[in-house]
Protein backbone atom coordinates (compact mmCIF):
# COMPACT_ATOMS: atom_id res chain seq x y z
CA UNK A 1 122.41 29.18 115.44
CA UNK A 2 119.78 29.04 112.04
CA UNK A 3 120.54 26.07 110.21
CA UNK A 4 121.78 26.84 107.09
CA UNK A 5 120.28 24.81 103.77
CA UNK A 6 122.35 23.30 101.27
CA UNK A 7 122.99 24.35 98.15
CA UNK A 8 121.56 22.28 95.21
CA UNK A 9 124.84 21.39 94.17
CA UNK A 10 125.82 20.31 97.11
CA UNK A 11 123.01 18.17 97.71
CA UNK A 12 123.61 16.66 94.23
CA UNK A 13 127.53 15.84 95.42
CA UNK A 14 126.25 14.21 98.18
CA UNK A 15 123.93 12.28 96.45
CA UNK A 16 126.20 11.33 93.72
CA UNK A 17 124.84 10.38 90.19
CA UNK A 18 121.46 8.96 90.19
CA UNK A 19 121.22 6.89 87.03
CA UNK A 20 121.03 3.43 87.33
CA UNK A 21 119.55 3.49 91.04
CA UNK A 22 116.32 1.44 90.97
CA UNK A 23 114.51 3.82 93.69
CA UNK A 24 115.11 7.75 93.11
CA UNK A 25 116.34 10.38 95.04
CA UNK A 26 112.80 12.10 94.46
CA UNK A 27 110.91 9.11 95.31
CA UNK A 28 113.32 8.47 98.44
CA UNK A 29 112.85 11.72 99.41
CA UNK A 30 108.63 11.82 99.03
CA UNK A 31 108.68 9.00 101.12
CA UNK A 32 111.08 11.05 103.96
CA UNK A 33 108.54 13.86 103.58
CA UNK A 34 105.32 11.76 103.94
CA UNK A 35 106.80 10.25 107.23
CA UNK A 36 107.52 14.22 108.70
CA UNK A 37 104.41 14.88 107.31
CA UNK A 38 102.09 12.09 109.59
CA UNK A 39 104.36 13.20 112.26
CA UNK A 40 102.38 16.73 112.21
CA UNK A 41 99.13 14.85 112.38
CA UNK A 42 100.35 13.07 115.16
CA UNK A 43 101.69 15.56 117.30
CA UNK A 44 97.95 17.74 116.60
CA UNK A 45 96.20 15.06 118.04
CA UNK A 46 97.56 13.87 120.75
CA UNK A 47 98.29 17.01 122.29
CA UNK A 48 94.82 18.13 121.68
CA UNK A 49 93.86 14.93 123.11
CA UNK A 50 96.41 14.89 125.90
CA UNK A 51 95.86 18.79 127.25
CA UNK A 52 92.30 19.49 126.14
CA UNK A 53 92.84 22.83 123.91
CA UNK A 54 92.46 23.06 120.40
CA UNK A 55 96.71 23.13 119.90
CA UNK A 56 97.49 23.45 115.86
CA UNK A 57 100.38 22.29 114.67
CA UNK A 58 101.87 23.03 111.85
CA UNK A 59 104.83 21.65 109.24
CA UNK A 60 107.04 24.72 107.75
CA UNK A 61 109.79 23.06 106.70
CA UNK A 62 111.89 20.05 105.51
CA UNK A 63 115.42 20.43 104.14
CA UNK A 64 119.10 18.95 104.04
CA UNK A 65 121.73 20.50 107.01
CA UNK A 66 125.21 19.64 108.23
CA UNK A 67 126.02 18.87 112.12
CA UNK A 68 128.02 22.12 112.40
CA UNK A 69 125.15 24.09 111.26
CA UNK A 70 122.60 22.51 114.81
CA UNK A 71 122.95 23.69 118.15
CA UNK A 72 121.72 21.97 120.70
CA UNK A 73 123.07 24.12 123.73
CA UNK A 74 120.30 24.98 126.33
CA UNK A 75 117.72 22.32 124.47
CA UNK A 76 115.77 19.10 125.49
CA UNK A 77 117.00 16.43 123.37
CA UNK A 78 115.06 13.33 122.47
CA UNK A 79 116.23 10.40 121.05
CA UNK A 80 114.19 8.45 118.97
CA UNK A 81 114.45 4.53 117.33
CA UNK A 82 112.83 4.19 114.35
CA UNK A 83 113.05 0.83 112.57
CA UNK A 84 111.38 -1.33 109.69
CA UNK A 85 111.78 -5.14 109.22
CA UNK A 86 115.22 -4.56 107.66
CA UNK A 87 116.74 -1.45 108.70
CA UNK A 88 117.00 0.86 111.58
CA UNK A 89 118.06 4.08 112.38
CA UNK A 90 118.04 6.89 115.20
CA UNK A 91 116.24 10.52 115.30
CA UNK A 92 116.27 13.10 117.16
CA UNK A 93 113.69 15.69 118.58
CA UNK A 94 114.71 19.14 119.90
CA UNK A 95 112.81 21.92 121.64
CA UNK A 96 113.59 24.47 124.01
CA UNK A 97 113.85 24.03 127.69
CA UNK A 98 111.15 26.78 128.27
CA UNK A 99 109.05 25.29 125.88
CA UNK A 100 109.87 21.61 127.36
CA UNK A 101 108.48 22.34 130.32
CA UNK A 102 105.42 24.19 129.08
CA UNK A 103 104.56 21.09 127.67
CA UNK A 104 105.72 18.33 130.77
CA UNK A 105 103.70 21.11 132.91
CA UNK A 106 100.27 20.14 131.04
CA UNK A 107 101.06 16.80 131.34
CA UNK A 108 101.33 16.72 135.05
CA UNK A 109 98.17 18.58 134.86
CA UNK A 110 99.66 21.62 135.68
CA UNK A 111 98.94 25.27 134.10
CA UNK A 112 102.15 25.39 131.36
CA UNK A 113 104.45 27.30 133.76
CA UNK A 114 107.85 27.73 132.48
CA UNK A 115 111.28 26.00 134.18
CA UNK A 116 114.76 27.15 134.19
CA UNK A 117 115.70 23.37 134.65
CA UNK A 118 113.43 20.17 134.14
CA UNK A 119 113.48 17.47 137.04
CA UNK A 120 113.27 13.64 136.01
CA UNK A 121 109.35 13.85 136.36
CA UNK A 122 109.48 16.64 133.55
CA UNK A 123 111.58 14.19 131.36
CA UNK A 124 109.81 11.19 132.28
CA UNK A 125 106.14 13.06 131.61
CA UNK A 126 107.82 14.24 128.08
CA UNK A 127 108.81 10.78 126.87
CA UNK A 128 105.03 9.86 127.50
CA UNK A 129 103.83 12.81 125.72
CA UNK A 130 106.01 11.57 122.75
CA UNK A 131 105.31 8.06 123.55
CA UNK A 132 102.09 8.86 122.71
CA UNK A 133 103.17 10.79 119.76
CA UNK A 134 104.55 8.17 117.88
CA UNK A 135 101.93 5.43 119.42
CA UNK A 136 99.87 7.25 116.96
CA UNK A 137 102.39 7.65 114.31
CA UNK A 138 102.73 3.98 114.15
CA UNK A 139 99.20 3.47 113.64
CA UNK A 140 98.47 6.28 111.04
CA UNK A 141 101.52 5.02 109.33
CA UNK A 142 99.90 1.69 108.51
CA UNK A 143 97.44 2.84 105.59
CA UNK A 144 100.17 5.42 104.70
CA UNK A 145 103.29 4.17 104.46
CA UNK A 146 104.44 0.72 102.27
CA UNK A 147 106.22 -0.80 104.81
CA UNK A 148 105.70 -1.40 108.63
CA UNK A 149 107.50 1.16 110.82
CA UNK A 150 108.14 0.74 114.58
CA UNK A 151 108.74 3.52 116.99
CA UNK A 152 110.38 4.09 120.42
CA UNK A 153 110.88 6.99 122.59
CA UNK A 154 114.34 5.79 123.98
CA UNK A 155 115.35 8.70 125.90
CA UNK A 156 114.77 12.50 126.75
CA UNK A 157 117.50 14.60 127.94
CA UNK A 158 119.61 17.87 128.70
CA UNK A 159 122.31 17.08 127.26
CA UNK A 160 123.88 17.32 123.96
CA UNK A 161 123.66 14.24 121.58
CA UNK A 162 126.07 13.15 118.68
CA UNK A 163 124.35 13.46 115.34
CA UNK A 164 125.44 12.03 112.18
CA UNK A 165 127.46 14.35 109.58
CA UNK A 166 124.11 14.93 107.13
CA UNK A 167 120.90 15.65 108.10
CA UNK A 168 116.93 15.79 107.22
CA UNK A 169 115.63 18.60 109.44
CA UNK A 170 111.80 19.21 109.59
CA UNK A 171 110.07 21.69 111.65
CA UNK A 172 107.16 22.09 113.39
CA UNK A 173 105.39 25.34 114.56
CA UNK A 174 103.45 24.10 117.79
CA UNK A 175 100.49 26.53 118.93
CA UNK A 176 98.54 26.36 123.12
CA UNK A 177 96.00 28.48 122.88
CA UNK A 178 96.52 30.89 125.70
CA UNK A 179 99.31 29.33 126.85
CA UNK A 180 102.35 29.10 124.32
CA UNK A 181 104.08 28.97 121.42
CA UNK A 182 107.29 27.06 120.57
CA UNK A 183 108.95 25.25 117.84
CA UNK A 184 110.36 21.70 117.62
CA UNK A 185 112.93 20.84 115.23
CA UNK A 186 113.15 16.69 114.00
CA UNK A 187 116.79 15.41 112.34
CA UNK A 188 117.26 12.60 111.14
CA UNK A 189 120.47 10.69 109.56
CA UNK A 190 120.24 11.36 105.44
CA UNK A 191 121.63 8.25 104.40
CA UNK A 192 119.58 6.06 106.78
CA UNK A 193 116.14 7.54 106.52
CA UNK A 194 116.96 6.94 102.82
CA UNK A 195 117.97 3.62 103.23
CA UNK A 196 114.75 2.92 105.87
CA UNK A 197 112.08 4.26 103.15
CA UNK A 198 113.78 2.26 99.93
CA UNK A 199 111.77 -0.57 99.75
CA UNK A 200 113.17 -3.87 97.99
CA UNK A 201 112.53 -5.00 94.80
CA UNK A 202 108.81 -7.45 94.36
CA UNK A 203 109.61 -10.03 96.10
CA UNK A 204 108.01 -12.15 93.39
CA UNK A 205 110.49 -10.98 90.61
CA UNK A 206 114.19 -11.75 91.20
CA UNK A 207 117.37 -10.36 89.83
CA UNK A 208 120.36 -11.81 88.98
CA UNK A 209 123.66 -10.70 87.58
CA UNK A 210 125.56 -11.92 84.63
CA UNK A 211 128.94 -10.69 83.34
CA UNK A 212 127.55 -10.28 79.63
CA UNK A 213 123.95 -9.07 80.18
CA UNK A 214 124.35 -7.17 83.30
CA UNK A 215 121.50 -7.13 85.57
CA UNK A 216 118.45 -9.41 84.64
CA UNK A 217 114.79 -10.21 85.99
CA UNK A 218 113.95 -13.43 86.48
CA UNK A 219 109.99 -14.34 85.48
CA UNK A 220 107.90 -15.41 88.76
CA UNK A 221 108.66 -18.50 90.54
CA UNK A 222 106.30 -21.38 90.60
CA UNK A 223 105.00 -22.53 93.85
CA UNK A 224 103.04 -25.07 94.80
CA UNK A 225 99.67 -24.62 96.37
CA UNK A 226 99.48 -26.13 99.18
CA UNK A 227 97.51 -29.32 99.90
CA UNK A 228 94.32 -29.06 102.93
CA UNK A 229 94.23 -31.89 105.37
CA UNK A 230 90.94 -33.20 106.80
CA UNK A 231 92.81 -31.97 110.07
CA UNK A 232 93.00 -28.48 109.03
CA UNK A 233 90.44 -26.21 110.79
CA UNK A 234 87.70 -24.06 108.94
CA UNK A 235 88.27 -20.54 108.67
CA UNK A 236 85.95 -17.75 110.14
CA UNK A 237 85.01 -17.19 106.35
CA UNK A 238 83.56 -20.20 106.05
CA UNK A 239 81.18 -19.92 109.32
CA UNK A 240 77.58 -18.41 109.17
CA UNK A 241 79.48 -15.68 111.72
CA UNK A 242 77.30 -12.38 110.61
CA UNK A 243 74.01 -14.32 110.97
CA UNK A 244 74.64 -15.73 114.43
CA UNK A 245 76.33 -13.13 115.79
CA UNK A 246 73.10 -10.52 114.80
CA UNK A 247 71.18 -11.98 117.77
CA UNK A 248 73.59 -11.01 120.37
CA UNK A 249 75.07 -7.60 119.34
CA UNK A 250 72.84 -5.72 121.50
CA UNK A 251 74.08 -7.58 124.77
CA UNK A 252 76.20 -5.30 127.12
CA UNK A 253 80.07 -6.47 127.30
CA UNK A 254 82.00 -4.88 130.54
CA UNK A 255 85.45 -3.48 129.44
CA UNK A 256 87.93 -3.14 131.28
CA UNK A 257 91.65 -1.36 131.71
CA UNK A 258 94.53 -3.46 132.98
CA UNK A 259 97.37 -1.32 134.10
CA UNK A 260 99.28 -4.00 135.53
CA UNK A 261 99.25 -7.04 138.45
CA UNK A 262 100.63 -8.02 141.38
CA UNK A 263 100.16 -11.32 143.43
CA UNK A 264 100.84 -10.26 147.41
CA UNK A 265 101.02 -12.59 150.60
CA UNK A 266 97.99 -12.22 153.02
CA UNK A 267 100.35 -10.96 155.72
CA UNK A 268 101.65 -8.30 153.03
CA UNK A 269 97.54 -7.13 152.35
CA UNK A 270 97.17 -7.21 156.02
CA UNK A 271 100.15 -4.94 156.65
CA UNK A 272 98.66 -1.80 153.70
CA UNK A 273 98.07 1.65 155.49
CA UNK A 274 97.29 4.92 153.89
CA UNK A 275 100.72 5.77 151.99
CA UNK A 276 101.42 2.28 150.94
CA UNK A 277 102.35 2.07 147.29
CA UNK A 278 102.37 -1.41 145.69
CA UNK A 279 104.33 -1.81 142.93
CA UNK A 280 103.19 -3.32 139.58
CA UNK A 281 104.55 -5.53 137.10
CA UNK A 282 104.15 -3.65 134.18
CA UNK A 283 106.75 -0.68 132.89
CA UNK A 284 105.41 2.55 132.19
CA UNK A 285 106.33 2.59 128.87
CA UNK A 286 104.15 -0.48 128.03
CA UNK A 287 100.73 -0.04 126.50
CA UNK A 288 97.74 -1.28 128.54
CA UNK A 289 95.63 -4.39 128.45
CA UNK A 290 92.19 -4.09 127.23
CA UNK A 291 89.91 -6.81 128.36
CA UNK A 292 86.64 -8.11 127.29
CA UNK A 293 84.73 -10.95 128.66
CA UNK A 294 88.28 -11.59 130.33
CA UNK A 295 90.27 -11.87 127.20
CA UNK A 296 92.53 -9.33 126.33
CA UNK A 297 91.52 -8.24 122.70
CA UNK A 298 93.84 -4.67 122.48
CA UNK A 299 96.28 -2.64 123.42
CA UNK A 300 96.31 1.06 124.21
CA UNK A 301 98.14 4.16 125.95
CA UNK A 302 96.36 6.34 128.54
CA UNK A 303 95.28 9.47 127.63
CA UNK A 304 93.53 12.36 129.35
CA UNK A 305 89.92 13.46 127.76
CA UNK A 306 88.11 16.53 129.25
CA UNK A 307 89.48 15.35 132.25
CA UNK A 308 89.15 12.15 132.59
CA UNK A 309 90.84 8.80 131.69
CA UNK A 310 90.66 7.20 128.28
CA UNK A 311 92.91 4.99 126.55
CA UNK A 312 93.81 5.20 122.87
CA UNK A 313 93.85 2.19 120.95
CA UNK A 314 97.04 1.35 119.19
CA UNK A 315 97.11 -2.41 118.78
CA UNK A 316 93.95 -4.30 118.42
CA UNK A 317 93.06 -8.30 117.58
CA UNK A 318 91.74 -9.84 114.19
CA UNK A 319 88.00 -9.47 114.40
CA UNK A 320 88.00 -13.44 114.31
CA UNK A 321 89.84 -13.07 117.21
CA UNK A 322 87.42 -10.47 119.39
CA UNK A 323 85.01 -13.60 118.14
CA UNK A 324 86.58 -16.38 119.69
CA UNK A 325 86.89 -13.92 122.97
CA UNK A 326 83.60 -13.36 123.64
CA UNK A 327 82.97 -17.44 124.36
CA UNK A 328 84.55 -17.17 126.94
């Protein structure tokens, strides 16, 4: 069933009067649309990245719908957490099955052969496509978005899913060259993405409210700067880092992956045959350790590049940090 937009007047019931409200719906709503829109990016590149084609993606559509108007019969479902320091909410992604397993096919380095019905290694493979997704998301959102986002792929499934009363739905037209076309459709809760992108007030201004005067700002508070101690250690800005470290930056550094760690008994080594399969400590949905000199100095997800391994970057230490690391 076509999802039906609302009327304007509608929309404006549902938002109620806007005077007085200190962020507007416009703004609110440019904020909603920036998010859907880094979600494109996101989902172009790491699907190029991911399956090696030149996949285009592109972002037709955002606009208000009711629950009654989305059908989720016959579709893969995932369920999304996205949160900020203050709020969090819930999302939800859904494709078609055939299309589902076009895509969990290329990730298990298959052709993109279509399935009637997805096994739990075509879900799992999904929610590490979209893991990867919004692993990039995250990042881009940084130096795009005002406040700090966090994302998490909590589930992928084939069944239906509650969803709340009014809805943002984007959509995305998703192009494999050779391969496939399909179409996946984002909703979100209305009144919580709203709620998620309305950032507070400066912190450095406070208001308070008084019977008479109604709502009033209160100047900047005074704080005192702290006082340094003799204990207090100098900062990397105050070393002669860039001159030192000039003689040096042409030394080789070996890199390496960590994909987890597990400490065996020598009668458990001695006992390994072809077909043994040690288990690790780390869960597949946690990013990988990236260690130089021995020190872990980021964080990344694996990724396949022409064929090969790589691993994206999406956490990485202070440069002062990567510093200190390479002493050892």
């Amino acid at each position: 069933m076509v999802a039906e937009e609302l009327s304007q007047d509608e929309i404006d019931n549902l938002f109620g009067d806007s005077d007085g409200d200190e962020k507007s719906t416009e703004e609110v709503k440019e904020e909603v649309r920036k998010f859907f829109s880094l979600l494109n990016d996101s989902l172009e590149d790491v699907l190029k990245t991911a399956f090696s084609l030149e996949v285009v993606s592109k972002f037709t559509d955002l606009s208000y719908v009711k629950n009654d108007d989305v059908s989720v019969d016959g579709k893969v479902v995932g369920v999304i957490g996205l949160s900020t320091d203050n709020n969090s909410t819930d999302f939800y992604i859904i494709l078609d099955k055939e299309f589902a397993s076009v895509l969990s096919d290329l990730m298990l380095m298959g052709p993109g052969e279509t399935k009637d019905r997805l096994e739990s290694d075509d879900l799992d493979a999904l929610k590490e496509l979209f893991s990867q997704v919004f692993g990039n998301l995250s990042t881009a959102a940084k130096d795009s978005i005002s406040i700090p986002l966090s994302v998490e792929v909590k589930e992928i499934k084939q069944e239906g899913v509650e969803l709340p009363v009014l809805l943002y739905k984007a959509i995305y037209d998703i192009a494999l060259p050779n391969i496939s076309d399909g179409i996946l459709e984002v909703y979100s809760d209305k009144d919580k993405m709203g709620e998620l992108f309305e950032t507070e007030s400066d912190e450095s201004e406070e208001v308070v409210e008084d019977k008479n005067l109604g709502k009033v700002e209160v100047p900047f508070k005074e704080v005192e700067e702290p006082v340094n101690t003799i204990s207090e250690q100098p900062s990397f800005d105050s070393l002669e880092t860039p001159k030192n470290l000039d003689l040096i930056m042409d030394i080789d550094l070996e890199v390496k992956i960590r994909v987890g760690e597990k400490y065996m008994l020598i009668k458990d080594v001695l006992d390994l045959k072809d077909g043994s399969i040690i288990e690790l400590d780390k869960s597949i949905e946690e990013p990988m350790d990236i260690l130089v000199n021995g020190k872990v100095v980021a964080k990344g997800v694996v990724v396949v590049i022409g064929g090969k391994f790589g691993i994206k970057i999406t956490h990485i230490e202070t440069r002062e940090e990567r510093i200190k690391s390479l002493g050892g």
